[in-house]
C-alpha atoms as a PDB file:
ATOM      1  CA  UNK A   1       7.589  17.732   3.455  1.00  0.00           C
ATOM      2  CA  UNK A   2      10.904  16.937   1.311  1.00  0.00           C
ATOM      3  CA  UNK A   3      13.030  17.025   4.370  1.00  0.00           C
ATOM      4  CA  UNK A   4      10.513  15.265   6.555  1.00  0.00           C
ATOM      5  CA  UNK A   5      10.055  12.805   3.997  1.00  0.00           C
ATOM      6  CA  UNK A   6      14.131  12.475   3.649  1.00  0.00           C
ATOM      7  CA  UNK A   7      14.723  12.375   7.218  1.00  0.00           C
ATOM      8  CA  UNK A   8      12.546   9.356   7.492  1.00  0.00           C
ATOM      9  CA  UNK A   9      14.123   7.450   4.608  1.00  0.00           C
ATOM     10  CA  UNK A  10      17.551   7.607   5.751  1.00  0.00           C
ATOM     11  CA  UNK A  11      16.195   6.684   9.684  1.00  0.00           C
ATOM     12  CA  UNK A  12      13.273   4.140   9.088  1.00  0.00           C
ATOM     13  CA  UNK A  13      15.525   1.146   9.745  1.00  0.00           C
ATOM     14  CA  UNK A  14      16.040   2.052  13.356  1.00  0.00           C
ATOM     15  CA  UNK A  15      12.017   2.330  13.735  1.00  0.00           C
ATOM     16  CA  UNK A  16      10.770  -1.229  15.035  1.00  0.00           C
ATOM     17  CA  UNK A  17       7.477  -0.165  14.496  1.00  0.00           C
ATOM     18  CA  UNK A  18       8.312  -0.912  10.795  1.00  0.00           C
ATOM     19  CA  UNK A  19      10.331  -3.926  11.436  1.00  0.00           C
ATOM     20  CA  UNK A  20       6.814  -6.180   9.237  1.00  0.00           C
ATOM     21  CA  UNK A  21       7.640  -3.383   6.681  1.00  0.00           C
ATOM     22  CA  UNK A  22      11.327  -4.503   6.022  1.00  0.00           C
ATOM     23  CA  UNK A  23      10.077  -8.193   6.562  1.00  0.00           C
ATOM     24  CA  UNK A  24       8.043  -7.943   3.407  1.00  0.00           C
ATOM     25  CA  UNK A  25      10.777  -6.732   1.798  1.00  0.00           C
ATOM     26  CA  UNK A  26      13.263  -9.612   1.709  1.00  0.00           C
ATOM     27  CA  UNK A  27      10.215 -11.099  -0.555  1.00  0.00           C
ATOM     28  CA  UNK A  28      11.334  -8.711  -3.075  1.00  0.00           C
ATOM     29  CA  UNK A  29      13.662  -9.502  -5.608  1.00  0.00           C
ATOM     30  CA  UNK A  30      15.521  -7.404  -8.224  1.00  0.00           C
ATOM     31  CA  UNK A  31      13.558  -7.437 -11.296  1.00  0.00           C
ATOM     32  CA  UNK A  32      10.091  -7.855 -10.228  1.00  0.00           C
ATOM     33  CA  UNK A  33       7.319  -5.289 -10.297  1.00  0.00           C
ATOM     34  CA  UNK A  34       5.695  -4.879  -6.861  1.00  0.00           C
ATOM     35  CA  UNK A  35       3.320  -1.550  -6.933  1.00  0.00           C
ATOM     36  CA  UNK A  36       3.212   0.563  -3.654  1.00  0.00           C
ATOM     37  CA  UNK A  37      -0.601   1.983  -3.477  1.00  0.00           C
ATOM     38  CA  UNK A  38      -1.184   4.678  -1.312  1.00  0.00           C
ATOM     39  CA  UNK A  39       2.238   5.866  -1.841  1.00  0.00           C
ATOM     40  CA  UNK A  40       1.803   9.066   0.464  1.00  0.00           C
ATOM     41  CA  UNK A  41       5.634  10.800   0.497  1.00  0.00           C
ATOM     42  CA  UNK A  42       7.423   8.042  -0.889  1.00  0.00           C
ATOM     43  CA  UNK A  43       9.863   6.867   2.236  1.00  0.00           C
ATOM     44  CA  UNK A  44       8.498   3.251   1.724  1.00  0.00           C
ATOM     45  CA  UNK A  45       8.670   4.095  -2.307  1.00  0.00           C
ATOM     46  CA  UNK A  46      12.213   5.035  -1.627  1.00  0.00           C
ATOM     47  CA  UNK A  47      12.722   1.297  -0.111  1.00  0.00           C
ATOM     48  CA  UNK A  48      10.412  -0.775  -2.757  1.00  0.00           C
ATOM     49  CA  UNK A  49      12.939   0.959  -5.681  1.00  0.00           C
ATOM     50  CA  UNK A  50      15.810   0.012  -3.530  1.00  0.00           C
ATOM     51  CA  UNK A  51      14.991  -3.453  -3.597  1.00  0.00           C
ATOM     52  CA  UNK A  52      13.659  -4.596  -6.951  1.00  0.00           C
ATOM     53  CA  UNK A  53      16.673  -2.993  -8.925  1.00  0.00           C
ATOM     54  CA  UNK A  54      15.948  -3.341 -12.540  1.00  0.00           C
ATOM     55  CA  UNK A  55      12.812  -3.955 -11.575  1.00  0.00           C
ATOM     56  CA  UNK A  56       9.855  -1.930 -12.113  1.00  0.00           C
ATOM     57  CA  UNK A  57       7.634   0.265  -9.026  1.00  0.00           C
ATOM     58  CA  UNK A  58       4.430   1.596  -9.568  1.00  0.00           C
ATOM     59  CA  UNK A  59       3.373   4.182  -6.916  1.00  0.00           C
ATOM     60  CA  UNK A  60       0.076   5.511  -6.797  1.00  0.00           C
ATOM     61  CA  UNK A  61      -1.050   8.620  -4.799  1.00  0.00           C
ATOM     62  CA  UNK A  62      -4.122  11.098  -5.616  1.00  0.00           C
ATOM     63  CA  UNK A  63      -3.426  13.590  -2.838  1.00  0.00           C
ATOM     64  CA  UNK A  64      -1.673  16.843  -5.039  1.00  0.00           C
ATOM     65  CA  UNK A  65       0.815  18.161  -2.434  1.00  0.00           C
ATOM     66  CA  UNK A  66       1.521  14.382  -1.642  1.00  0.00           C
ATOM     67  CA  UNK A  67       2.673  13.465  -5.581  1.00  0.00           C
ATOM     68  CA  UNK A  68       4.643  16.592  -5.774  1.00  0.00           C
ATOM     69  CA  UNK A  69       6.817  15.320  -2.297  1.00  0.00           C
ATOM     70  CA  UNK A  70       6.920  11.919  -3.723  1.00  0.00           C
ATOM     71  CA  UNK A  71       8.450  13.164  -7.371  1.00  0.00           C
ATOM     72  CA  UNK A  72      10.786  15.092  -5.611  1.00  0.00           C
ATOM     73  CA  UNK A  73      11.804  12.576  -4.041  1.00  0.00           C
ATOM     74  CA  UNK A  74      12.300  10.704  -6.807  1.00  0.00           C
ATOM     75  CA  UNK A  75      14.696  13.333  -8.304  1.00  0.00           C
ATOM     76  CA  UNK A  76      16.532  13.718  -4.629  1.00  0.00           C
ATOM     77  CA  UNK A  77      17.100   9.889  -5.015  1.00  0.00           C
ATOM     78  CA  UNK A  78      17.414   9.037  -8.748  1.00  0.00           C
ATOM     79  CA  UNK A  79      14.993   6.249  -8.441  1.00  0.00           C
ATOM     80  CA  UNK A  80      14.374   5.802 -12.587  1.00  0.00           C
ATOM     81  CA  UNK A  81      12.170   3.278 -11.907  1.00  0.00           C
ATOM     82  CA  UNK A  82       9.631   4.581  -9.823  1.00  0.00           C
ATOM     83  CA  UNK A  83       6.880   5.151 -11.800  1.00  0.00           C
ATOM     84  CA  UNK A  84       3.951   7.313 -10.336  1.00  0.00           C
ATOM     85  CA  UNK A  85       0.320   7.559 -10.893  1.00  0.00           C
ATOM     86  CA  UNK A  86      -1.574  10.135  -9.536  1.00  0.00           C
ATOM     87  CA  UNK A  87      -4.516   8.386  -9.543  1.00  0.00           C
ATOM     88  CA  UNK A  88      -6.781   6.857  -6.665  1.00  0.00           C
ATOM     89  CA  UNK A  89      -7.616   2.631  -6.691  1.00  0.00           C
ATOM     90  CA  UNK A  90     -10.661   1.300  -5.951  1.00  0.00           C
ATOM     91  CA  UNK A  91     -13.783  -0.703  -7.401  1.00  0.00           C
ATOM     92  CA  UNK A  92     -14.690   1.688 -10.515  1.00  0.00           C
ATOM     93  CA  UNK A  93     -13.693   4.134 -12.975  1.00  0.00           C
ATOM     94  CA  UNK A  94     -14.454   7.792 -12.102  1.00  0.00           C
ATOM     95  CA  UNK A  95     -13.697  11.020  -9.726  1.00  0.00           C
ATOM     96  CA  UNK A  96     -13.941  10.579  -6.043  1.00  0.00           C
ATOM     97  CA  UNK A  97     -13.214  13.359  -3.232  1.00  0.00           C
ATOM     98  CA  UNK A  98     -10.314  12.395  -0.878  1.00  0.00           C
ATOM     99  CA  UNK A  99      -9.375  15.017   1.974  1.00  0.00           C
ATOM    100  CA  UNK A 100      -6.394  15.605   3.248  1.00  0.00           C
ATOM    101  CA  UNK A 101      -6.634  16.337   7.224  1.00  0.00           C
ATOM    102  CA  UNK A 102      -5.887  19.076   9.217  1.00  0.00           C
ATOM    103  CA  UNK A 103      -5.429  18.691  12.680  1.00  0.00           C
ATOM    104  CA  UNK A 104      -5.015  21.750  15.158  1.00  0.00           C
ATOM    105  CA  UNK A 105      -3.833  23.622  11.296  1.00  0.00           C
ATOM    106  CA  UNK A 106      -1.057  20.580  10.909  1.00  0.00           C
ATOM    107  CA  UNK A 107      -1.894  18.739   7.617  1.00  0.00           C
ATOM    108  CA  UNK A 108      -2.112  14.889   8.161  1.00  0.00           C
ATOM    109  CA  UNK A 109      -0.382  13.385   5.099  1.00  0.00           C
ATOM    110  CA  UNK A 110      -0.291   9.780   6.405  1.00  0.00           C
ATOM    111  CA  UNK A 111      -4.016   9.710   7.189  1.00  0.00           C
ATOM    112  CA  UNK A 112      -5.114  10.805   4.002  1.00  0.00           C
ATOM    113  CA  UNK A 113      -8.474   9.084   2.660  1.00  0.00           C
ATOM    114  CA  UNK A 114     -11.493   9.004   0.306  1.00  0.00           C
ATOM    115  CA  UNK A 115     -15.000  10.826   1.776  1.00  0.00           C
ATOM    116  CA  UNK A 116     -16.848   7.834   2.420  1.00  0.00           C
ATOM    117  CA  UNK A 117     -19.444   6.925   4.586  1.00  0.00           C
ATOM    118  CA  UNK A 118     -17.853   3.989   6.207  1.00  0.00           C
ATOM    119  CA  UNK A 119     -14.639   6.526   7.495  1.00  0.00           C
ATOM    120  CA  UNK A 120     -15.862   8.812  10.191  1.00  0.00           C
ATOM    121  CA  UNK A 121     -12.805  10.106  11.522  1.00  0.00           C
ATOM    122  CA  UNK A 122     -10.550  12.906  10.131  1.00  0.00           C
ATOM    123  CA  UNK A 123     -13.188  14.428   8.071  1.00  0.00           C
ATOM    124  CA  UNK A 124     -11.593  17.787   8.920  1.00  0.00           C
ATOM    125  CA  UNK A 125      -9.406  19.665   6.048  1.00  0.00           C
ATOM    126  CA  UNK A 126      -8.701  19.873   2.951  1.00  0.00           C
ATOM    127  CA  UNK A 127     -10.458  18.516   0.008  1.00  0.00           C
ATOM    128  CA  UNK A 128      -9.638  17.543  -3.968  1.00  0.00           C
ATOM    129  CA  UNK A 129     -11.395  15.728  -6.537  1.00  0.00           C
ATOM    130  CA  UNK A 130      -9.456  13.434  -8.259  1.00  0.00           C
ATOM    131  CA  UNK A 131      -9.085  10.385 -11.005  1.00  0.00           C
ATOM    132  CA  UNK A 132     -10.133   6.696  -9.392  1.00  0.00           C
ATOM    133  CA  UNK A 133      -9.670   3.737 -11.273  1.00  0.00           C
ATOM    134  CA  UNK A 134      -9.882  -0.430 -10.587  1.00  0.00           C
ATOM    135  CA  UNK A 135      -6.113  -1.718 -10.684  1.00  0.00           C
ATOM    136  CA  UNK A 136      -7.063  -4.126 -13.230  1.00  0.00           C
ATOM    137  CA  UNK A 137      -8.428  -1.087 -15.458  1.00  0.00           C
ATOM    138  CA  UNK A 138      -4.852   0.701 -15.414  1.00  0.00           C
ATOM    139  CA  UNK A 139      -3.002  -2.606 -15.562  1.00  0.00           C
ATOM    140  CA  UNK A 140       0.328  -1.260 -14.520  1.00  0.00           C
ATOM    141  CA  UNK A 141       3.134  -2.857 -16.021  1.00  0.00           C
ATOM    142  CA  UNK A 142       1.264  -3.819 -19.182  1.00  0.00           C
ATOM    143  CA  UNK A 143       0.684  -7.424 -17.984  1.00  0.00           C
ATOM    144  CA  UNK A 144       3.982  -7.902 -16.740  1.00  0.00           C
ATOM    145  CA  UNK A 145       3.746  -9.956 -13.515  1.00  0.00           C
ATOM    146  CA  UNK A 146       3.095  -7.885 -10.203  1.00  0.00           C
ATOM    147  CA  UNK A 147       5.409 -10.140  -7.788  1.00  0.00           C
ATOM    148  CA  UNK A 148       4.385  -8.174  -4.830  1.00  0.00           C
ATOM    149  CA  UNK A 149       2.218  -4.896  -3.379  1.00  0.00           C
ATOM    150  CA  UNK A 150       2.619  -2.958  -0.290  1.00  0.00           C
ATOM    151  CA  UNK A 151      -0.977  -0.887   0.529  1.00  0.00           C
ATOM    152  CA  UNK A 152      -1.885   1.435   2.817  1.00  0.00           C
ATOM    153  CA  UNK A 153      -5.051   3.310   1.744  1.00  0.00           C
ATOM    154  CA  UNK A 154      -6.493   4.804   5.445  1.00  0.00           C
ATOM    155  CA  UNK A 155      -9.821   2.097   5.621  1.00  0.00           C
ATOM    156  CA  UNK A 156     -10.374   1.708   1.909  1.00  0.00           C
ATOM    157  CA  UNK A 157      -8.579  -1.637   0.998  1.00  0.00           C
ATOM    158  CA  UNK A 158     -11.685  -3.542   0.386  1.00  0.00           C
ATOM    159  CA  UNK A 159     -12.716  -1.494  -2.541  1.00  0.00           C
ATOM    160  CA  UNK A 160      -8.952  -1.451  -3.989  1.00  0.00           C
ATOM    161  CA  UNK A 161      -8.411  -5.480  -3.580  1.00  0.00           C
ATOM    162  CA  UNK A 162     -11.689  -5.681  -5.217  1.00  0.00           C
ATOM    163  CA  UNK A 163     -10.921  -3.407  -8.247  1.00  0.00           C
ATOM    164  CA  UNK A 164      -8.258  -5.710  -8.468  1.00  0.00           C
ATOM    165  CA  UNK A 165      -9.236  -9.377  -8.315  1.00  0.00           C
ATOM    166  CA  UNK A 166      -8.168 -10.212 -12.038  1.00  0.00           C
ATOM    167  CA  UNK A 167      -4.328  -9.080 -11.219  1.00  0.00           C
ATOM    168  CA  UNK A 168      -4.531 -11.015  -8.181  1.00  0.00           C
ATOM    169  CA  UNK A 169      -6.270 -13.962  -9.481  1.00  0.00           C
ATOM    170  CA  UNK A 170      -3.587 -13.614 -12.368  1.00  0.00           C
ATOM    171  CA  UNK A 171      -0.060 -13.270 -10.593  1.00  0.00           C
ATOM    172  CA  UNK A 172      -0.864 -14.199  -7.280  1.00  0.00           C
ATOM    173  CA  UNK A 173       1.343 -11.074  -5.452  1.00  0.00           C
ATOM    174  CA  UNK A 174       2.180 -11.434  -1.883  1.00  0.00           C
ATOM    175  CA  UNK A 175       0.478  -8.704  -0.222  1.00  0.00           C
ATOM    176  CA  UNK A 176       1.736  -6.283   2.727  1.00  0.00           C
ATOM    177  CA  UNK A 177      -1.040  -4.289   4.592  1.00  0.00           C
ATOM    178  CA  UNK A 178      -2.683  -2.198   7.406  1.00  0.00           C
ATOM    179  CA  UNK A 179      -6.253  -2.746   8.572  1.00  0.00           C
ATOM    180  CA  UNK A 180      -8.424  -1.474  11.070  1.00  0.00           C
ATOM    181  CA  UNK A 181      -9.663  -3.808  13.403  1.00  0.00           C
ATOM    182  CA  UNK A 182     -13.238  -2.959  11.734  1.00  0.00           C
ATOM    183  CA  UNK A 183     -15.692  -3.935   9.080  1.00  0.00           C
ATOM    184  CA  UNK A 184     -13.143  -3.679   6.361  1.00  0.00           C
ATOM    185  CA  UNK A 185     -10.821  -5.621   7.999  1.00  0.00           C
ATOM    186  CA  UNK A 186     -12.882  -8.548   7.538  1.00  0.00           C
ATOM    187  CA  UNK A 187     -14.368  -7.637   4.449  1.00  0.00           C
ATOM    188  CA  UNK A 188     -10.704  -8.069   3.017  1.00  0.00           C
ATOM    189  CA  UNK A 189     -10.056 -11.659   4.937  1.00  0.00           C
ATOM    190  CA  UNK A 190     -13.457 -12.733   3.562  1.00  0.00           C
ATOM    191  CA  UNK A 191     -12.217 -11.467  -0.299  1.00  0.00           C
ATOM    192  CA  UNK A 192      -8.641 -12.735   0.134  1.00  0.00           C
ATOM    193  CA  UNK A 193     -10.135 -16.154   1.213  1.00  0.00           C
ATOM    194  CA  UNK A 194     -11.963 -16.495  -1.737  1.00  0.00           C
ATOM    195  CA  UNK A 195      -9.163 -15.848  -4.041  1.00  0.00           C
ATOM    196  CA  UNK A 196      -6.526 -18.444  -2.422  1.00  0.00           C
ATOM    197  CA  UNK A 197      -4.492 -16.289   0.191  1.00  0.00           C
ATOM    198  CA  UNK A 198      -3.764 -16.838   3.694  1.00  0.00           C
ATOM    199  CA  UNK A 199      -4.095 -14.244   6.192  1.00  0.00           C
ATOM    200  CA  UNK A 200      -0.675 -13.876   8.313  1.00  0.00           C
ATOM    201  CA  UNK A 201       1.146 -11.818  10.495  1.00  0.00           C
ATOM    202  CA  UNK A 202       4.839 -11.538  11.764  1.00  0.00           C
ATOM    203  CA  UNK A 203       5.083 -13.105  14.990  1.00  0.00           C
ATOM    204  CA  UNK A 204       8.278 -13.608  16.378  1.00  0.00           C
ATOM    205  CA  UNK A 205      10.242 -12.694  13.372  1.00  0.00           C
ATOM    206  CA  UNK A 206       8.893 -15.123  11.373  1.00  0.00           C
ATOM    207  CA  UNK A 207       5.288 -15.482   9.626  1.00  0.00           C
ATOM    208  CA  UNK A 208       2.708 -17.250  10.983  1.00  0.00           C
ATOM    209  CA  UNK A 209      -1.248 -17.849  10.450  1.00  0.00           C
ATOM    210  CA  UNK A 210      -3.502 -14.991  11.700  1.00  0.00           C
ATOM    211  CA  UNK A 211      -5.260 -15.908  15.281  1.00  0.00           C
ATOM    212  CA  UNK A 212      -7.287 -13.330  16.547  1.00  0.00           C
ATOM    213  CA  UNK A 213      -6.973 -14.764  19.956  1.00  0.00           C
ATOM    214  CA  UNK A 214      -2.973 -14.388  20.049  1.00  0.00           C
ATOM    215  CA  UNK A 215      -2.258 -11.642  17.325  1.00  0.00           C
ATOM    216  CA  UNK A 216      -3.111  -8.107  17.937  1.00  0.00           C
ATOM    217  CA  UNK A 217      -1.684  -6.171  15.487  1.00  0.00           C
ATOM    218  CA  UNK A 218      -2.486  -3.935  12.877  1.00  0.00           C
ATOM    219  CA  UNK A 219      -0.022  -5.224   9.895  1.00  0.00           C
ATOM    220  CA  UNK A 220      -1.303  -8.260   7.885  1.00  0.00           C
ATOM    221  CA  UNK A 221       0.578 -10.495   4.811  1.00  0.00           C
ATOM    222  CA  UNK A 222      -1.599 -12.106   2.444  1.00  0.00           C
ATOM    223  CA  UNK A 223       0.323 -14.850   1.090  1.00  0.00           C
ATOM    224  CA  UNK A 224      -1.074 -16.940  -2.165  1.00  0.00           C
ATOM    225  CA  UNK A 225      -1.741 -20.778  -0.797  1.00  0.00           C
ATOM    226  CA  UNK A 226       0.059 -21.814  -4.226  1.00  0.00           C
ATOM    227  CA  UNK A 227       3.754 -20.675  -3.124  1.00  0.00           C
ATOM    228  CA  UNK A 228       5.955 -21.552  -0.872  1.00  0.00           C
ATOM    229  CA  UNK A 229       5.199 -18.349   1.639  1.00  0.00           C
ATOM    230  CA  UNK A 230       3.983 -21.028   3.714  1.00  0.00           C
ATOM    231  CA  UNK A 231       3.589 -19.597   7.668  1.00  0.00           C
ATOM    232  CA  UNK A 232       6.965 -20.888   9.212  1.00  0.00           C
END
């Protein structure tokens, strides 16, 4: 997974499918503390340690074989301040079960998830109990702003954002995400609403106000009404 996982770092610019990815970015700036969650093998990791500098990353990722690519990678890269938790995020403090899937015997790093009942697809492989926590429990950074947070957590966003509402009432991060065109999806509008964010997308190559009728993708910013990440 190393060389899969390098391979992608040093080609990802050339994929257009991540063109929102590298968009966020340029919100970045060196010094802040921006957390990836759902860091899987740390090719957007790589990128969010690039671009904050002095700066501080917090990367969490609960799936074993996942954290051991990702510090590696680390190492390969020298990225001193990538900070990793091996922890899962969500609305409580516990264990949860989170399975890694295996399609056809190929393990499915990027579609790794926690057994829930709302996710009823890749239910297949193989299986760990690990450490969950609210974000606002671990407090990453020690109450040092969090300027921005890239998350990708396979259908479970609603329960992170909401283990997380003091941080984000607090420092008001701009947020970079994928969701589902499903329940959760909307669950996370309806939260992110209610806490002063806009829902946008990149249309055109610059942001604009979600429209359901005229956007179709997958990719969402949620921008805090308070700063000037007005749509343009």
């Amino acid at each position: 997974m190393v060389v899969f996982s390098w391979y992608k770092i040093k080609t990802l610019r050339k994929d257009r499918h991540e063109n929102d990815f590298f968009h966020f970015l340029k919100f970045i700036n060196k010094g802040d503390s921006v957390l990836d969650i759902g860091a899987n093998i740390g090719i957007m990791s790589y990128y969010l340690s690039k671009s904050v500098g002095n700066g501080s990353v917090y990367a969490f990722e609960p799936i074993p074989l996942n954290v051991n690519t990702l510090r590696r990678i680390k190492r390969t890269f020298q990225l001193e301040n990538l900070n990793i938790i091996d922890s899962a995020l969500g609305n409580y403090d516990g264990t949860v079960e989170m399975i890694l899937p295996v399609v056809d015997r190929v393990r499915k790093q990027g579609l790794s998830h926690v057994v829930t009942e709302e996710i009823t697809s890749f239910n297949e492989g193989e299986k760990y109990t690990t450490e969950i926590h609210c974000l606002d429990t671990l407090n990453p950074g020690n109450g040092k702003r969090i300027s921005a947070i890239k998350m990708d957590v396979e259908n479970f966003e609603f329960h992170v954002l909401e283990g997380a509402k003091e941080i984000l009432k607090r420092d008001k991060p701009i947020i970079y995400c994928e969701l589902w065109d499903n329940q959760n999806r909307y669950n996370c509008f309806e939260l992110m609403n209610q806490l002063g964010y806009s829902i946008q997308v990149l249309h055109q190559g610059k942001l604009a106000v979600y429209d359901s009728y005229q956007h179709t993708g997958q990719n969402f910013f949620f921008i805090p009404n308070s700063t000037n990440f007005a749509a343009s």
